[in-house]
C-alpha atoms as a PDB file:
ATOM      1  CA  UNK A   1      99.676 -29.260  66.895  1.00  0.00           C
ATOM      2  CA  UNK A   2      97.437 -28.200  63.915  1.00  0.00           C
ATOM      3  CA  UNK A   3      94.209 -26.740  65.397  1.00  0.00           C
ATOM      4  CA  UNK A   4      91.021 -25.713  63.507  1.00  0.00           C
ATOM      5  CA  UNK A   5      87.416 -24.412  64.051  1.00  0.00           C
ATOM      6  CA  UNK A   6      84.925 -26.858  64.554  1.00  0.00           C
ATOM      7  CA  UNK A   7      81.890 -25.658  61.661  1.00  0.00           C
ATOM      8  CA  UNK A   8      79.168 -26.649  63.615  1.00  0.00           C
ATOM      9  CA  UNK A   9      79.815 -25.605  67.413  1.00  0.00           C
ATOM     10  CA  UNK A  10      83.081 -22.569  66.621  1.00  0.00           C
ATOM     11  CA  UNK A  11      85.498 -24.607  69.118  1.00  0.00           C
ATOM     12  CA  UNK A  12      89.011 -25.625  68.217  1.00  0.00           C
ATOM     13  CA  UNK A  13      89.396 -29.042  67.365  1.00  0.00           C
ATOM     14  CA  UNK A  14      92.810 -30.522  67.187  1.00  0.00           C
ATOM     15  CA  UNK A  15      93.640 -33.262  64.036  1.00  0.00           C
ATOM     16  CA  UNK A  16      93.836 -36.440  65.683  1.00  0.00           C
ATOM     17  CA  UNK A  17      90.261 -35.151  66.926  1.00  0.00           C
ATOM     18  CA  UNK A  18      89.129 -34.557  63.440  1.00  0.00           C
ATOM     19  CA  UNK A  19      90.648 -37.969  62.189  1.00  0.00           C
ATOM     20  CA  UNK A  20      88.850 -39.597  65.424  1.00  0.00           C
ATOM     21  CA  UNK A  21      85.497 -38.524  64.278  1.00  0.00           C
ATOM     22  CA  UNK A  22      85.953 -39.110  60.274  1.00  0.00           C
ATOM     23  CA  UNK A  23      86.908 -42.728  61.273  1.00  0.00           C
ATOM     24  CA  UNK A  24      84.018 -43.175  63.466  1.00  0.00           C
ATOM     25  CA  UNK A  25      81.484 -41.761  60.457  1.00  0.00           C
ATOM     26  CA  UNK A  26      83.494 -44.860  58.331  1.00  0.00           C
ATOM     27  CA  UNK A  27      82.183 -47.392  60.986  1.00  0.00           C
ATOM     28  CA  UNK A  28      79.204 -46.114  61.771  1.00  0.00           C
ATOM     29  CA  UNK A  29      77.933 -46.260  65.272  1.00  0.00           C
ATOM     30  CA  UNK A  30      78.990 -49.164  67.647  1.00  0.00           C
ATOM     31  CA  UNK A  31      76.356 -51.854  68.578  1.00  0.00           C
ATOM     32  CA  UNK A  32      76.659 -53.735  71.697  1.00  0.00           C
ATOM     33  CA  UNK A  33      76.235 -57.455  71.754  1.00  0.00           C
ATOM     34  CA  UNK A  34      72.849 -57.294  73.846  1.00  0.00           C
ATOM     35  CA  UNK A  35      70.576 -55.367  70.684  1.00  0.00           C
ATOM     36  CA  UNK A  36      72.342 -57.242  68.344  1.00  0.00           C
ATOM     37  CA  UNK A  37      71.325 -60.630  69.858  1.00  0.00           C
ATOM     38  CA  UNK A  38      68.154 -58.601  70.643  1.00  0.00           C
ATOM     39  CA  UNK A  39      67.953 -59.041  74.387  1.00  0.00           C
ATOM     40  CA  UNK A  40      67.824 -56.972  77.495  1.00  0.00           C
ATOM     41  CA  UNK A  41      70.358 -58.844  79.726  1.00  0.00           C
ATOM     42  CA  UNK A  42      74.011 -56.885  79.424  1.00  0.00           C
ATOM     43  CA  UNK A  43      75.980 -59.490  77.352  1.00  0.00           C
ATOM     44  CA  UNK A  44      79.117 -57.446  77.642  1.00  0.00           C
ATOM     45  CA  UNK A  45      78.771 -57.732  81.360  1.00  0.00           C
ATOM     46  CA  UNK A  46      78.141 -61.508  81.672  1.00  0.00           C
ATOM     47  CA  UNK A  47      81.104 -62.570  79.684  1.00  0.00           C
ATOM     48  CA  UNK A  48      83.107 -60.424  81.966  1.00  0.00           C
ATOM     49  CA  UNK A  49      81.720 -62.654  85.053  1.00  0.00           C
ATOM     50  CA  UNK A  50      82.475 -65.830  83.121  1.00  0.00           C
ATOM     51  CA  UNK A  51      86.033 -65.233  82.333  1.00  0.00           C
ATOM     52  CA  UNK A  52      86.569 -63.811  86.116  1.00  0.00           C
ATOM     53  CA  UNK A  53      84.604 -66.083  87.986  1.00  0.00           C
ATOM     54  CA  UNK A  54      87.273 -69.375  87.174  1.00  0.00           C
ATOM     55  CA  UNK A  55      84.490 -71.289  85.382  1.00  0.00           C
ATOM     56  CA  UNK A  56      86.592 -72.361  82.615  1.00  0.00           C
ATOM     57  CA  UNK A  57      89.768 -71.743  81.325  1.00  0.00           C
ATOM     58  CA  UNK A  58      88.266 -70.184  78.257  1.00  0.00           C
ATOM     59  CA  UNK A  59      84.987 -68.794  77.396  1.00  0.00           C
ATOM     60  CA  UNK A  60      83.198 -68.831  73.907  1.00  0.00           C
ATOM     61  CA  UNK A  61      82.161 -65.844  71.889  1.00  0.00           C
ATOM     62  CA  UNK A  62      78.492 -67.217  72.022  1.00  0.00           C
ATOM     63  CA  UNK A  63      78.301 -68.901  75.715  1.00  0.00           C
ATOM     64  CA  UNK A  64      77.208 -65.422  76.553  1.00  0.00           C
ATOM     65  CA  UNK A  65      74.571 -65.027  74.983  1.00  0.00           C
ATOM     66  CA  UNK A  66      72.792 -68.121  74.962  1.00  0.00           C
ATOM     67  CA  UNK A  67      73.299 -67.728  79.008  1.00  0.00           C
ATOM     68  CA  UNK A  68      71.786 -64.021  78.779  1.00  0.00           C
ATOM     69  CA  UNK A  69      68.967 -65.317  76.780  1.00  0.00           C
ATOM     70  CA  UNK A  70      68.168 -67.928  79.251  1.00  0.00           C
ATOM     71  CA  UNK A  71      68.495 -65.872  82.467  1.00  0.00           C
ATOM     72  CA  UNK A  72      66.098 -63.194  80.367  1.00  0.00           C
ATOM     73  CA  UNK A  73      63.694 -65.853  79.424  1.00  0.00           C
ATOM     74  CA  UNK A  74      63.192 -67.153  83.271  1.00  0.00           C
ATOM     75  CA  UNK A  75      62.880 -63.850  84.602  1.00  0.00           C
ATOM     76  CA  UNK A  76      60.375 -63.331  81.965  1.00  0.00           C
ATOM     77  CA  UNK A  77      58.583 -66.357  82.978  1.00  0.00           C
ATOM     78  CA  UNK A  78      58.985 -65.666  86.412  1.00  0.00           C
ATOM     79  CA  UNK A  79      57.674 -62.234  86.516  1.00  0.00           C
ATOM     80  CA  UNK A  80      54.766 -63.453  84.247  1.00  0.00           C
ATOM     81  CA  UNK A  81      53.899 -66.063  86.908  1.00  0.00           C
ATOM     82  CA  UNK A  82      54.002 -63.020  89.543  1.00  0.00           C
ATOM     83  CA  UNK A  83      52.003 -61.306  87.737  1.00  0.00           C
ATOM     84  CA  UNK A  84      48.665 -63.744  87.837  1.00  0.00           C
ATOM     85  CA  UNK A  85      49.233 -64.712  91.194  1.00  0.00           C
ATOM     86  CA  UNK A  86      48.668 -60.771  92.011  1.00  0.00           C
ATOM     87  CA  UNK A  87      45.666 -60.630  89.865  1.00  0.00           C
END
């Protein structure tokens, strides 16, 4: 295995390493599907209950996060409501 110094911190680094990290400078840095729909609610996580709870047979790319945008937007409304009973 073909092992180099690492310029910035001295530690070896191997080549599949180095080829890891020049592909990931290509991409850029991953976004998750929450900040690019620009929401709070984990997107990511409620597809994952979709698919496993047996809703459907198949679930859509955007079914998601319409449904994260709607749970955020009641507990919005709900907390708001909370908030003048208190005051």
């Amino acid at each position: 295995m073909y092992w180099r110094t690492d310029t910035k911190a001295g530690c070896p680094v191997s080549a599949s390493e180095n080829m890891l990290r020049s592909v990931r400078k290509v991409k850029g840095k991953s976004k998750s599907r929450s900040s690019r729909a620009g929401l709070q609610f984990p997107v990511g996580r409620i597809h994952r209950l979709l698919r496993k709870g047996n809703y459907a047979e198949r679930v859509g790319a955007g079914a998601p996060v319409y449904l994260a945008a709607v749970m955020e937007y009641l507990a919005a409304e709900v907390l708001e409501l909370a908030d003048n009973v208190t005051q």
